[in-house]
Protein backbone atom coordinates (compact mmCIF):
# COMPACT_ATOMS: atom_id res chain seq x y z
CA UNK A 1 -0.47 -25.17 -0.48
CA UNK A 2 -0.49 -25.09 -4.17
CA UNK A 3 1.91 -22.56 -6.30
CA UNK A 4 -1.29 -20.52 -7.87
CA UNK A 5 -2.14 -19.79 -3.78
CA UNK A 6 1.49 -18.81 -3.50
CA UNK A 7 1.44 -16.77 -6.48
CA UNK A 8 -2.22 -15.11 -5.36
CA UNK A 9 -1.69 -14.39 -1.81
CA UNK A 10 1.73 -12.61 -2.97
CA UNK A 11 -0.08 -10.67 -5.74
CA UNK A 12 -2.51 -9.89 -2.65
CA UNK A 13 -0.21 -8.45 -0.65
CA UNK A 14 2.02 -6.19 -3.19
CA UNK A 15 -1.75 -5.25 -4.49
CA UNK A 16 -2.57 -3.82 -0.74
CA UNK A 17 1.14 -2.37 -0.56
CA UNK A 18 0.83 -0.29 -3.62
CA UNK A 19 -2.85 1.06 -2.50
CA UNK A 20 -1.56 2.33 0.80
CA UNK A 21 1.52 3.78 -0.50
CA UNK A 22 -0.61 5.19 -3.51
CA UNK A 23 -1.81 8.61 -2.09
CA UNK A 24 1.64 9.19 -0.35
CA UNK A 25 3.74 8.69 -3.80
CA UNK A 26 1.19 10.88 -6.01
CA UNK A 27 1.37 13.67 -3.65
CA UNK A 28 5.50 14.00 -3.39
CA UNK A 29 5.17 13.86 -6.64
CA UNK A 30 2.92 16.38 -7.83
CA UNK A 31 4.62 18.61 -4.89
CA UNK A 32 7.62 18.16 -6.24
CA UNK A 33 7.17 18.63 -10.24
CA UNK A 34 5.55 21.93 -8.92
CA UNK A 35 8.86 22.44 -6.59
CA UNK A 36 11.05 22.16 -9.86
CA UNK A 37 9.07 24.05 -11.74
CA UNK A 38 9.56 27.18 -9.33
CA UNK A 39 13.00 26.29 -9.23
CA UNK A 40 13.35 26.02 -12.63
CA UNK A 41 11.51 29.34 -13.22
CA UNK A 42 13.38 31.72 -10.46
CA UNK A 43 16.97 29.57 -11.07
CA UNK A 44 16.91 29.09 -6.97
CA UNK A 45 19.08 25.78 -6.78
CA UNK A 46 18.39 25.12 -2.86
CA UNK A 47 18.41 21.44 -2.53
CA UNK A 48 16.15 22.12 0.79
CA UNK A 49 13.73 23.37 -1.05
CA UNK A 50 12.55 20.10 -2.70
CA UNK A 51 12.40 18.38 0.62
CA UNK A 52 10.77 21.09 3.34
CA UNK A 53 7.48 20.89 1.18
CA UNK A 54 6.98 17.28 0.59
CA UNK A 55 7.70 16.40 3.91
CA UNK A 56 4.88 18.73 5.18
CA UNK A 57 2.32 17.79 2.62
CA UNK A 58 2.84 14.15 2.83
CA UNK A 59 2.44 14.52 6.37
CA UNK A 60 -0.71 16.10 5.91
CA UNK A 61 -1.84 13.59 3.75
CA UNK A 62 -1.03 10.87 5.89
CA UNK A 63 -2.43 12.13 8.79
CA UNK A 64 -5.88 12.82 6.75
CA UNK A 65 -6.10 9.15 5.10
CA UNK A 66 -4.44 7.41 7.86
CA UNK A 67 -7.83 6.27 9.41
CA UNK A 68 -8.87 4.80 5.53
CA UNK A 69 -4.82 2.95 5.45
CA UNK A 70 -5.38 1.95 8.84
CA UNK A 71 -9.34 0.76 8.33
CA UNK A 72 -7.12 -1.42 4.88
CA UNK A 73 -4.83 -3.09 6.95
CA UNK A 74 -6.74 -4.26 9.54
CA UNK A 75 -9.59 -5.71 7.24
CA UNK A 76 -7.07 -7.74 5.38
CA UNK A 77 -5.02 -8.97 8.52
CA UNK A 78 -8.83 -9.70 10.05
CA UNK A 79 -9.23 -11.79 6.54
CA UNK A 80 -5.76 -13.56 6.79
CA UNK A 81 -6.34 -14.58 10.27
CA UNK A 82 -9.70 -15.85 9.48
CA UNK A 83 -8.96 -18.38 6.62
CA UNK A 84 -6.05 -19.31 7.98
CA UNK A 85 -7.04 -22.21 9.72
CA UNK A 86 -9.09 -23.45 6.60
CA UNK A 87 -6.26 -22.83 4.50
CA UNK A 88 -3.64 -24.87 6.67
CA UNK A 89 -6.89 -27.70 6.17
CA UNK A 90 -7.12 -27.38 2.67
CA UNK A 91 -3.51 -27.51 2.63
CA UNK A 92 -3.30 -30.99 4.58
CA UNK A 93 -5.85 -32.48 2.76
CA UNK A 94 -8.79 -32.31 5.24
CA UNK A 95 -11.07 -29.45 4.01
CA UNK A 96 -12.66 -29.26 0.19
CA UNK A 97 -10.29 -27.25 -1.88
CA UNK A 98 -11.75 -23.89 -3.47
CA UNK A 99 -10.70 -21.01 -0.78
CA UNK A 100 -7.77 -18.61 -1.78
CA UNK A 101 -6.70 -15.78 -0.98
CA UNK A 102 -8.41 -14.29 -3.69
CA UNK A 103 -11.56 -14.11 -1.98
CA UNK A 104 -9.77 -11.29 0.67
C-alpha cells in the first residue's frame, strides 16, 4: 500500500464521518442559538434549558434520517469489503495498480 492510498482512504473515512454527523451538529446548533436567544431575551439562566430541547430535536432528527445514515454506512462498508481483496493484490504486487479508495 502506497502513502497517497493511506492518505485517500483516511480522507474517505473522516469525509463519511462528517456527512453523518452533519444533520445532527446543524440542528443542536440552530436549536440552541434559538435557546440563547430566549434566554437572552427573558434573562431565564436555567442551564436545563439548553439541553431538554436539543436532546429532543436531535432525536427527532436522528430517528427521521437514520434510514439515509444507515443506507451511508452500509454502502461504503459493502465498498470496503469488496476491493479489499484487490487492494491486498495490488498491494503485493499481483494485480495492475490503479484502484483506490477513491473510487468508493
Amino acid at each position: 500500500m502506497t502513502t497517497e492510498f493511506v492518505i485517500d482512504f483516511g480522507r474517505g473515512v473522516l469525509e463519511l464521518i462528517m456527512l453523518l454527523s452533519l444533520p445532527m451538529l446543524l440542528v443542536g446548533l440552530v436549536i440552541g442559538l434559538m435557546v440563547s436567544v430566549f434566554q437572552a431575551t427573558t434573562q431565564i439562566q436555567e442551564m436545563t434549558l439548553q439541553f431538554i430541547p436539543k436532546i429532543i430535536c436531535i432525536s427527532l432528527v436522528l430517528v427521521v434520517a437514520g434510514p439515509w445514515l444507515l443506507d451511508k454506512l452500509i454502502e461504503y462498508t459493502q465498498n470496503i469489503l469488496i476491493h479489499f481483496p484487490d487492494w491486498v493484490r495490488t498491494a503485493e504486487g499481483l494485480a495492475t495498480p490503479g484502484l483506490s479508495p477513491a473510487e468508493l
